[in-house]
Protein backbone atom coordinates (compact mmCIF):
# COMPACT_ATOMS: atom_id res chain seq x y z
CA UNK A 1 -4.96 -20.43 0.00
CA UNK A 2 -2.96 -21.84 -2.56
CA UNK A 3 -1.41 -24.76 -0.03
CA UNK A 4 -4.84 -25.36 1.18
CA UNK A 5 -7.69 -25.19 -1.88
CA UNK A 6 -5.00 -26.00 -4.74
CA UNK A 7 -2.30 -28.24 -3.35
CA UNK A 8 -1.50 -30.11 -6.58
CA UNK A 9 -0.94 -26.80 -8.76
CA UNK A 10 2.51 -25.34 -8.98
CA UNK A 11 3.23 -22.02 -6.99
CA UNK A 12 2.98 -18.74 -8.72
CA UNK A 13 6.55 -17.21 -9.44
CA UNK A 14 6.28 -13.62 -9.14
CA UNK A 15 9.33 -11.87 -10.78
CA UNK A 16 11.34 -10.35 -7.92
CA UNK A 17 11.52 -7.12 -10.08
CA UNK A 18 7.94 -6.71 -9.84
CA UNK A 19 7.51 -6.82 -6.08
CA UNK A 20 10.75 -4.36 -6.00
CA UNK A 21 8.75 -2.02 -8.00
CA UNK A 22 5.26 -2.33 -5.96
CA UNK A 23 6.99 -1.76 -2.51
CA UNK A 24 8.74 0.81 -4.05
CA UNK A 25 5.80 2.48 -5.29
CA UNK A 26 3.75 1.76 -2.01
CA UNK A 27 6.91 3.59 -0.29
CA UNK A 28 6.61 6.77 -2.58
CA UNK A 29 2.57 6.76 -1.95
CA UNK A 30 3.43 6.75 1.69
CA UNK A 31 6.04 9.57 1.63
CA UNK A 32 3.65 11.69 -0.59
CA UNK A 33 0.09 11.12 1.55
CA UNK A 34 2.89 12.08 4.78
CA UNK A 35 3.82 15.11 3.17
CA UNK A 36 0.18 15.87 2.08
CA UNK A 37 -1.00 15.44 5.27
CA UNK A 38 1.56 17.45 7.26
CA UNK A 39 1.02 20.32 4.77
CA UNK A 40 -3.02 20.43 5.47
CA UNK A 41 -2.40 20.54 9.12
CA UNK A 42 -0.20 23.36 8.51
CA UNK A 43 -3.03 25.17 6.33
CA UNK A 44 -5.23 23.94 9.05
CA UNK A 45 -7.90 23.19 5.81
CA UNK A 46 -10.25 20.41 7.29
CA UNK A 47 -10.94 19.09 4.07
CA UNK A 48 -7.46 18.67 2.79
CA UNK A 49 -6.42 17.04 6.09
CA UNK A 50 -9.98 14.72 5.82
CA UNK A 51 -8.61 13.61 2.17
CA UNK A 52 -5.44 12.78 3.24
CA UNK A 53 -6.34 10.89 6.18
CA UNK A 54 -8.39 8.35 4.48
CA UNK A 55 -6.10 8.13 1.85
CA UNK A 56 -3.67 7.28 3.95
CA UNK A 57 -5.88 4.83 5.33
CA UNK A 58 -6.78 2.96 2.30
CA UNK A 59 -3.14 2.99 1.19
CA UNK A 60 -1.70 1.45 4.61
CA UNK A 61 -4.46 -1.25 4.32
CA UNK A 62 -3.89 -2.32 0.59
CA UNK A 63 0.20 -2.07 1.64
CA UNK A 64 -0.78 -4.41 4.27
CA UNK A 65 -2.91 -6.78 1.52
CA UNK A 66 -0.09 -6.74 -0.38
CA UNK A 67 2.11 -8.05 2.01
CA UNK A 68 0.17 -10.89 3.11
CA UNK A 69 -0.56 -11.82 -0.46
CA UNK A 70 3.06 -11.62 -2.08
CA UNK A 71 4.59 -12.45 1.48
């Protein structure tokens, strides 16, 4: 958007620390709604395993924002 709509601004600079941390953090989410998930199957609770699923859901799709946005 930023090529397109505002080609005489300057690019953002994003700190490369910052986008360490986010994927990092996106990676930990990931592991931890994985885990959750496996464990609810195991308990064979249906709302557990509902909870997980569409947080993992919502967590893959705003990874996937993410990554289109900050590249």
């Amino acid at each position: 958007m930023q090529t397109f709509v505002y080609s005489d601004e300057k690019p953002i600079d994003i700190p490369e620390n910052t986008i360490l941390l986010l994927f990092f953090m996106y990676g930990l989410l990931g592991v931890l709604l994985l885990a959750g998930t496996i464990i609810s199957t195991m308990i064979n609770n249906r709302h557990y395993m509902r909870f997980f699923s569409i947080a993992m859901m919502v967590g893959l799709a705003t990874l996937l924002l993410t990554k289109g946005v900050f590249g």
